[in-house]
N, C-alpha and C. Protein backbone atom coordinates (compact mmCIF):
# COMPACT_ATOMS: atom_id res chain seq x y z
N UNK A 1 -71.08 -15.09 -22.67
CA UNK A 1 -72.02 -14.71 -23.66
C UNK A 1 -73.25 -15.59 -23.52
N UNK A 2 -74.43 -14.97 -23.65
CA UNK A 2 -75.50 -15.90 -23.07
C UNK A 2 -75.63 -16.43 -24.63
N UNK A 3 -76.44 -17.61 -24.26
CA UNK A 3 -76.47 -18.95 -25.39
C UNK A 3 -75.47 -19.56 -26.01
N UNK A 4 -74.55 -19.29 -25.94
CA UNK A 4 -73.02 -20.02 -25.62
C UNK A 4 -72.07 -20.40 -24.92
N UNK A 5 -71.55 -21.59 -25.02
CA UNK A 5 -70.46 -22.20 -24.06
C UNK A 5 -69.26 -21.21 -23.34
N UNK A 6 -69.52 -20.27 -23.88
CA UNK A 6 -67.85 -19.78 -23.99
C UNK A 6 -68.85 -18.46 -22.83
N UNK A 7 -67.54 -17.92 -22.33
CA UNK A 7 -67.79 -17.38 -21.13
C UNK A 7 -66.86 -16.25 -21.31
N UNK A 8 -66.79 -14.73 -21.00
CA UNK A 8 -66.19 -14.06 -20.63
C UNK A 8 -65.45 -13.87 -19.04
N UNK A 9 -63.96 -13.50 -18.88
CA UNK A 9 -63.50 -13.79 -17.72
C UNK A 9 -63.20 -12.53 -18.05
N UNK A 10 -62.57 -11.89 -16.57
CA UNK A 10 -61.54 -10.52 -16.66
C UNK A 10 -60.79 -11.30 -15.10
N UNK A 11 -59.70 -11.53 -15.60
CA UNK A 11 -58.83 -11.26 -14.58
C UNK A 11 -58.43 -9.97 -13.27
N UNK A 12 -58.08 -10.43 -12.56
CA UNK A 12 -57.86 -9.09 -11.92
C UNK A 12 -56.10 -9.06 -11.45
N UNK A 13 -55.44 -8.18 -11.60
CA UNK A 13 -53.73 -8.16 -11.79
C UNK A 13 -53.77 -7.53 -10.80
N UNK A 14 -52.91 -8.21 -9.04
CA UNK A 14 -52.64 -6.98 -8.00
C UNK A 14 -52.04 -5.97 -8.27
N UNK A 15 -51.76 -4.80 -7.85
CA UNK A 15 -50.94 -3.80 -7.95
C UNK A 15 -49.29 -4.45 -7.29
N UNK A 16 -48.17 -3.98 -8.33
CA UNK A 16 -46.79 -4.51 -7.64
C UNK A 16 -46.08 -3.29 -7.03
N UNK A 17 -45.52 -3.43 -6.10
CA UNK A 17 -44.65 -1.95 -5.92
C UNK A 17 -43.52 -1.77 -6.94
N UNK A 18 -43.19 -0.46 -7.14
CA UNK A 18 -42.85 -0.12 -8.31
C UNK A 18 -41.14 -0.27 -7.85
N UNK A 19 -40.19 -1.32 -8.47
CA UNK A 19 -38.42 -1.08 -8.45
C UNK A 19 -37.81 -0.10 -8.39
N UNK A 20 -38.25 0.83 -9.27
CA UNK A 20 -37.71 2.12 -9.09
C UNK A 20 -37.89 2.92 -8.00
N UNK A 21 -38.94 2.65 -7.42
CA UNK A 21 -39.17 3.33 -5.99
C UNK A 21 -38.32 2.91 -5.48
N UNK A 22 -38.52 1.84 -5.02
CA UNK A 22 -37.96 1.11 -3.85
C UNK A 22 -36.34 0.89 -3.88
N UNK A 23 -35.10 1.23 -5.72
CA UNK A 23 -34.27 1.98 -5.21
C UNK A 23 -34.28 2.97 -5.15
N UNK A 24 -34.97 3.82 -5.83
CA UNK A 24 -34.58 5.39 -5.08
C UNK A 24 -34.50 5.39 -3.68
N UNK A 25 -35.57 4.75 -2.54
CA UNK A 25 -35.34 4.95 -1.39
C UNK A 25 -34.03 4.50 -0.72
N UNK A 26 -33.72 3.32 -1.32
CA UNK A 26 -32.45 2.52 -0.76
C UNK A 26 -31.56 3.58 -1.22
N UNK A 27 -31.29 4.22 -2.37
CA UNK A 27 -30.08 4.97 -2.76
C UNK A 27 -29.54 6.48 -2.16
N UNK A 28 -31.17 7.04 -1.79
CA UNK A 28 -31.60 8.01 -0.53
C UNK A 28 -31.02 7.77 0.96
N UNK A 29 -30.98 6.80 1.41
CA UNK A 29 -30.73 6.11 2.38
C UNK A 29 -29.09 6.15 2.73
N UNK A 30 -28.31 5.47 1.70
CA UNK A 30 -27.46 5.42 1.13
C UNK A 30 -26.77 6.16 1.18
N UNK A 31 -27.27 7.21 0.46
CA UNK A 31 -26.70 8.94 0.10
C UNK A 31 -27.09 9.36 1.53
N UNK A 32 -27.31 9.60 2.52
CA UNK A 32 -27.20 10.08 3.74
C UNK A 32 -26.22 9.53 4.99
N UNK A 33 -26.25 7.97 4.58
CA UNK A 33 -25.62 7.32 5.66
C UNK A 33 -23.99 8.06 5.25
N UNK A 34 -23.45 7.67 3.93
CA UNK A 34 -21.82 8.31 3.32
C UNK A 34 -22.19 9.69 3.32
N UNK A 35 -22.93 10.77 3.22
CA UNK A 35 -22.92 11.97 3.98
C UNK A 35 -22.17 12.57 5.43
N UNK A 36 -23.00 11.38 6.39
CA UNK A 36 -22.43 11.84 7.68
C UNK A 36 -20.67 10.56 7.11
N UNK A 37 -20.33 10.31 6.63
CA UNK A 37 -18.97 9.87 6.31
C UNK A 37 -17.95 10.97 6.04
N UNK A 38 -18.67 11.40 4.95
CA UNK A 38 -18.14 12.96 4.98
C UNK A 38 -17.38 13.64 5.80
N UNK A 39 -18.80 14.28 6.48
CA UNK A 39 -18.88 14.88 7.65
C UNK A 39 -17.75 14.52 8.73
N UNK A 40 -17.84 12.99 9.13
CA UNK A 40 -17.00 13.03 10.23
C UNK A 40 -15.34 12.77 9.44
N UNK A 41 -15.15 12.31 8.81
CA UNK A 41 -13.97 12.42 7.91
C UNK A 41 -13.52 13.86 7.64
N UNK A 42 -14.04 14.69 7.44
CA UNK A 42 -13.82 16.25 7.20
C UNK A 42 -13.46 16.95 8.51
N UNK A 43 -14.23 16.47 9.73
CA UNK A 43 -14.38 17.49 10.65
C UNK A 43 -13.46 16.82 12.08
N UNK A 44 -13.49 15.29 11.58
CA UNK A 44 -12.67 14.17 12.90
C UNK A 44 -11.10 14.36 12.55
N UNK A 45 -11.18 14.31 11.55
CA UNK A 45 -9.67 13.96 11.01
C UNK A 45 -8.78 14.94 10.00
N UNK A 46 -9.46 16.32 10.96
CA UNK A 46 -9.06 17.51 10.37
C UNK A 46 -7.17 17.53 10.18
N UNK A 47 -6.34 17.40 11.64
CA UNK A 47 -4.81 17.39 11.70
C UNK A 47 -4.66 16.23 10.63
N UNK A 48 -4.99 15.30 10.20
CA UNK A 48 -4.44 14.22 9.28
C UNK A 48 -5.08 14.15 8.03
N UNK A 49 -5.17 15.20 7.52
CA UNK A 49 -6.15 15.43 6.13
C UNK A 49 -6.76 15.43 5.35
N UNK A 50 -8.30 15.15 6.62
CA UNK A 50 -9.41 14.59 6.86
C UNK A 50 -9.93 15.40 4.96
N UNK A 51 -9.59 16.48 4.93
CA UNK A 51 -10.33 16.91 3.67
C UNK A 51 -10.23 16.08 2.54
N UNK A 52 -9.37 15.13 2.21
CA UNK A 52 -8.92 14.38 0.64
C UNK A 52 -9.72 13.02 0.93
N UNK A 53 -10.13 12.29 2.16
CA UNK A 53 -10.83 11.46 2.46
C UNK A 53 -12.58 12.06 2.24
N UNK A 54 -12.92 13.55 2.74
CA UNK A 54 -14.11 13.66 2.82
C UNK A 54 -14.26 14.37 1.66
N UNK A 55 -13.40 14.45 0.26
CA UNK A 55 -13.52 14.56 -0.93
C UNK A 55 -13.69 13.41 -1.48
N UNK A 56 -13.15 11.95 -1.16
CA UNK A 56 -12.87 10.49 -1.90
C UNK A 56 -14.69 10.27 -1.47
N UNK A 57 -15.35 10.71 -0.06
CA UNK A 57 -16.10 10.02 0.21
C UNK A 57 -17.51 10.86 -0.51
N UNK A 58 -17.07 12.33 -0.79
CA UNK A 58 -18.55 12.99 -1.27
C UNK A 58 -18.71 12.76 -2.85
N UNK A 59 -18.07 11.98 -3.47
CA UNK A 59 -17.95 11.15 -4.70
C UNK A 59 -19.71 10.42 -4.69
N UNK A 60 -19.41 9.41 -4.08
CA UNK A 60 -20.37 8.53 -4.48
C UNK A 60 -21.85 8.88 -3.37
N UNK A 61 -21.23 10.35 -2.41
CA UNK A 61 -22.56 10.43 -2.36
C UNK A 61 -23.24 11.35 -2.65
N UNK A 62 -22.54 12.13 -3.82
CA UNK A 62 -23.69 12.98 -4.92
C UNK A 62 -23.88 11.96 -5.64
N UNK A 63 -23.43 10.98 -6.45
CA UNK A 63 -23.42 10.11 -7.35
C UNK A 63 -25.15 9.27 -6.72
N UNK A 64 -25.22 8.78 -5.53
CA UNK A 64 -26.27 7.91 -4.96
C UNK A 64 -27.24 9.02 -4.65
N UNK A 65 -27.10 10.15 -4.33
CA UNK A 65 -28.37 11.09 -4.23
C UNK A 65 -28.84 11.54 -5.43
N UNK A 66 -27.86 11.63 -6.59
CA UNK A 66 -28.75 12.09 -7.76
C UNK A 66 -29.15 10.82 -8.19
N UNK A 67 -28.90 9.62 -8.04
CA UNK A 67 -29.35 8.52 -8.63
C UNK A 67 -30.49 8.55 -8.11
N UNK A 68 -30.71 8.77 -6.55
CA UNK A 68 -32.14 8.08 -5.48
C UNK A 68 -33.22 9.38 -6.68
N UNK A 69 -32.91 10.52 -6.88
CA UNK A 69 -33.66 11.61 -7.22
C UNK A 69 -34.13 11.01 -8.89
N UNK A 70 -33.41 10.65 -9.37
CA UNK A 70 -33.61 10.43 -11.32
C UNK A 70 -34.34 9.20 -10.78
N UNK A 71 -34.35 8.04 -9.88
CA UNK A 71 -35.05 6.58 -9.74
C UNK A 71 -36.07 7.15 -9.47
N UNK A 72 -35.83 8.63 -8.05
CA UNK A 72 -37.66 8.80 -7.79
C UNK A 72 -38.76 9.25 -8.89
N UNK A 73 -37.92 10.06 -9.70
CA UNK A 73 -38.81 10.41 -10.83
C UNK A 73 -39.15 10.15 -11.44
N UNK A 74 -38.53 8.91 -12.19
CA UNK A 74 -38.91 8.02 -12.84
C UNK A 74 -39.87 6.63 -12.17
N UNK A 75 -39.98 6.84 -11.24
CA UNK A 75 -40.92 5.84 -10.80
C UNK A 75 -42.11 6.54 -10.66
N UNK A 76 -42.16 7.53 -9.74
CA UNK A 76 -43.10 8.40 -10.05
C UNK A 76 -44.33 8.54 -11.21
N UNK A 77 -42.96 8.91 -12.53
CA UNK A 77 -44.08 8.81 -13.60
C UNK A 77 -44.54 7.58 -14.30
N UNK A 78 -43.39 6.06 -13.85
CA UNK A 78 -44.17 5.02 -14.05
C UNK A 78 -45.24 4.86 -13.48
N UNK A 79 -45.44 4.87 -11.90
CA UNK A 79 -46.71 4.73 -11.24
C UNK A 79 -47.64 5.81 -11.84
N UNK A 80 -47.71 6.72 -12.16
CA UNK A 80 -48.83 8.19 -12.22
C UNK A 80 -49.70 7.24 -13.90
N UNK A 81 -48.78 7.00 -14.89
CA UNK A 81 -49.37 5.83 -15.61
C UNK A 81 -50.26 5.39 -15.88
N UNK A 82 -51.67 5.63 -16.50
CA UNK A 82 -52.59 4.96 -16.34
C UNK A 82 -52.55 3.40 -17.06
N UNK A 83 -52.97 2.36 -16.81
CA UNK A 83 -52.81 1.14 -17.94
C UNK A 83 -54.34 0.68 -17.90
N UNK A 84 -54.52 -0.14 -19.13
CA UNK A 84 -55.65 -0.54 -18.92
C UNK A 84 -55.88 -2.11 -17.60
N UNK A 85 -57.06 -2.55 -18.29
CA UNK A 85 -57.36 -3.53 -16.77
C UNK A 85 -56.55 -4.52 -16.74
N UNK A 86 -56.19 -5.32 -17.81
CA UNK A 86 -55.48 -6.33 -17.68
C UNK A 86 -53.74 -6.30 -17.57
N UNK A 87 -53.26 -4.92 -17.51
CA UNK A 87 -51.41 -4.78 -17.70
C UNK A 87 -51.42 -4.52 -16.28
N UNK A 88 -50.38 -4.75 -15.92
CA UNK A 88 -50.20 -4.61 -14.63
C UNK A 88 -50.56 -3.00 -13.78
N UNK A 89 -50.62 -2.20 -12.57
CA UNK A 89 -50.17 -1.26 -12.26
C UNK A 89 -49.66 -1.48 -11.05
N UNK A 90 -48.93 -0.03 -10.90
CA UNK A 90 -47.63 -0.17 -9.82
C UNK A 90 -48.40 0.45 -8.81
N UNK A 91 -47.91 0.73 -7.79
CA UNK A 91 -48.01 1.52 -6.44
C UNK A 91 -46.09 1.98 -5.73
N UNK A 92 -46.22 2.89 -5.14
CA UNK A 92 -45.03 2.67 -4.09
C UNK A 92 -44.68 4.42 -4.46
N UNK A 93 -45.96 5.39 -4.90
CA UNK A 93 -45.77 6.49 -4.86
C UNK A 93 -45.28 7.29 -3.25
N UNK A 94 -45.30 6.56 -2.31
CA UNK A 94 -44.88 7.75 -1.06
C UNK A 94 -43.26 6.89 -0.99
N UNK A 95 -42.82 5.67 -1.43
CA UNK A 95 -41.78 5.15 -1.68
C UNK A 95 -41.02 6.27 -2.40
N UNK A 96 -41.50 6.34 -3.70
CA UNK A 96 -40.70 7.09 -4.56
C UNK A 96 -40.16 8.94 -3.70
N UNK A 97 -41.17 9.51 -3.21
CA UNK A 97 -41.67 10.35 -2.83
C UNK A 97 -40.59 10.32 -1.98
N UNK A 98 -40.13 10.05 -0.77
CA UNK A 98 -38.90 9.32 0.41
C UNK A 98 -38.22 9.15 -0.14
N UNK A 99 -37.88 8.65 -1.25
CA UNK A 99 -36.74 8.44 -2.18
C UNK A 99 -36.01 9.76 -2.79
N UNK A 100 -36.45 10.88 -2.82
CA UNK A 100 -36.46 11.79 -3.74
C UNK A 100 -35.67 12.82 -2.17
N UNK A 101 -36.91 12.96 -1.31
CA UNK A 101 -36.38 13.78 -0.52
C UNK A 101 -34.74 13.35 0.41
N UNK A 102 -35.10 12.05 0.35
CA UNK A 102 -33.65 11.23 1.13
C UNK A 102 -32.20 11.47 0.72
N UNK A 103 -32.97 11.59 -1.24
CA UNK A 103 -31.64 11.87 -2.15
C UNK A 103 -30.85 12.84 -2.05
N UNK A 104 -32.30 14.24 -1.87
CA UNK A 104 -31.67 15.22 -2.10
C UNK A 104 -31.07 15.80 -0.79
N UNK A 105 -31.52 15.11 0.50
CA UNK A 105 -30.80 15.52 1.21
C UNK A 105 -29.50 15.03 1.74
N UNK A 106 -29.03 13.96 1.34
CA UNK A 106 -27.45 13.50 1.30
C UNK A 106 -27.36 14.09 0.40
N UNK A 107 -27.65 14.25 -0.78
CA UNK A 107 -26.72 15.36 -1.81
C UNK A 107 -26.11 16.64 -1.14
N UNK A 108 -26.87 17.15 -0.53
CA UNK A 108 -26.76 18.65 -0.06
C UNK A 108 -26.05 18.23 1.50
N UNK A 109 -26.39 17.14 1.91
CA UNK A 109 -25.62 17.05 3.65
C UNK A 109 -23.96 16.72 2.88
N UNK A 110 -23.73 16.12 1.82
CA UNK A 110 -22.52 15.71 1.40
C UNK A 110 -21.52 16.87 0.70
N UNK A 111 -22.14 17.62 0.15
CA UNK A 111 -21.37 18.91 -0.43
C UNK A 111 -21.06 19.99 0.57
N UNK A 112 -22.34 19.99 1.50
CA UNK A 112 -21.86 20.83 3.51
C UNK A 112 -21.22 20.31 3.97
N UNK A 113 -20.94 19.13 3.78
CA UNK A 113 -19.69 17.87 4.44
C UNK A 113 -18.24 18.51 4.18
N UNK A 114 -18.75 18.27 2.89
CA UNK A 114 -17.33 18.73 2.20
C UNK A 114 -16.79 20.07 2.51
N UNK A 115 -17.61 21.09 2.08
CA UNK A 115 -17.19 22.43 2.51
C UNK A 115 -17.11 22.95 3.73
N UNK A 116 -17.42 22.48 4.64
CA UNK A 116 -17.34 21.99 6.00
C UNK A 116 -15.81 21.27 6.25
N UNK A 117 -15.55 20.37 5.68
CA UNK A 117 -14.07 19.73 5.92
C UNK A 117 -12.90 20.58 4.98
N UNK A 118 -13.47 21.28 3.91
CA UNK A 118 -12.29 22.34 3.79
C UNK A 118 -12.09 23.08 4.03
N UNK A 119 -13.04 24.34 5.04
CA UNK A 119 -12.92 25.31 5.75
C UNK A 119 -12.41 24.72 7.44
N UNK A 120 -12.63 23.68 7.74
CA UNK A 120 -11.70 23.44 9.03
C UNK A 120 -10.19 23.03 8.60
N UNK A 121 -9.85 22.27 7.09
CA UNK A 121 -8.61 21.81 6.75
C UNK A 121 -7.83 23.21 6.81
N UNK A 122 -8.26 24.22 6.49
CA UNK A 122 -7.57 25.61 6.15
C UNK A 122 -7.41 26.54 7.42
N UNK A 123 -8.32 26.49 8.17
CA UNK A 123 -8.53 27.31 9.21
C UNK A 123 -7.30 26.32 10.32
């Protein structure tokens, strides 16, 4: 303020990448790697009844693909967020974004896993 001691400052707050991104991607990740678990459990170990293993294993990986998908969205709309100057803001929108598609595709590689290992258990 001119003619006074006292001074106006504005800080400036970097942008942080956003947690939620960054698990959705890990959980995306995740959910694909126990996918192909599935898969080869269903389709390797068809004579020894590969299907009740690549049922134990498509458990946790719909469980980690819908998680990577609800983290991406929700990070998503944390980052989209506007805040003012001094609260923090996030970044890690193509994070979240990778996160989402990663999810949904171990979701869907894990349920073809599966139905995949019970049409060879039967056949």
């Amino acid at each position: 303020m001119p003619g006074t001691p006292f001074g106006v400052v504005h800080l400036d707050v970097p942008a942080v990448t956003s947690g939620p991104a960054v698990g959705s991607l890990l959980a995306g990740i995740g959910s694909i790697l126990v996918s192909f678990l599935v898969i080869c459990f269903g389709v390797g170990g068809a004579q020894l009844g590969g299907a009740w293993a690549a049922g134990a294993f498509t458990v946790p990986g719909v469980l980690a693909g819908t998680a990577a998908i609800v983290a991406g969205l929700l990070a998503r709309r944390q980052i989209r967020r506007a805040a003012p100057p001094p609260a923090v803001r996030f970044t890690g929108r193509g994070l979240a974004t990778a996160g989402i598609s990663c999810g949904g595709v171990g979701l869907v590689l894990s349920l073809l896993g599966l139905g995949l290992a019970l049409l060879v258990q039967l056949a």
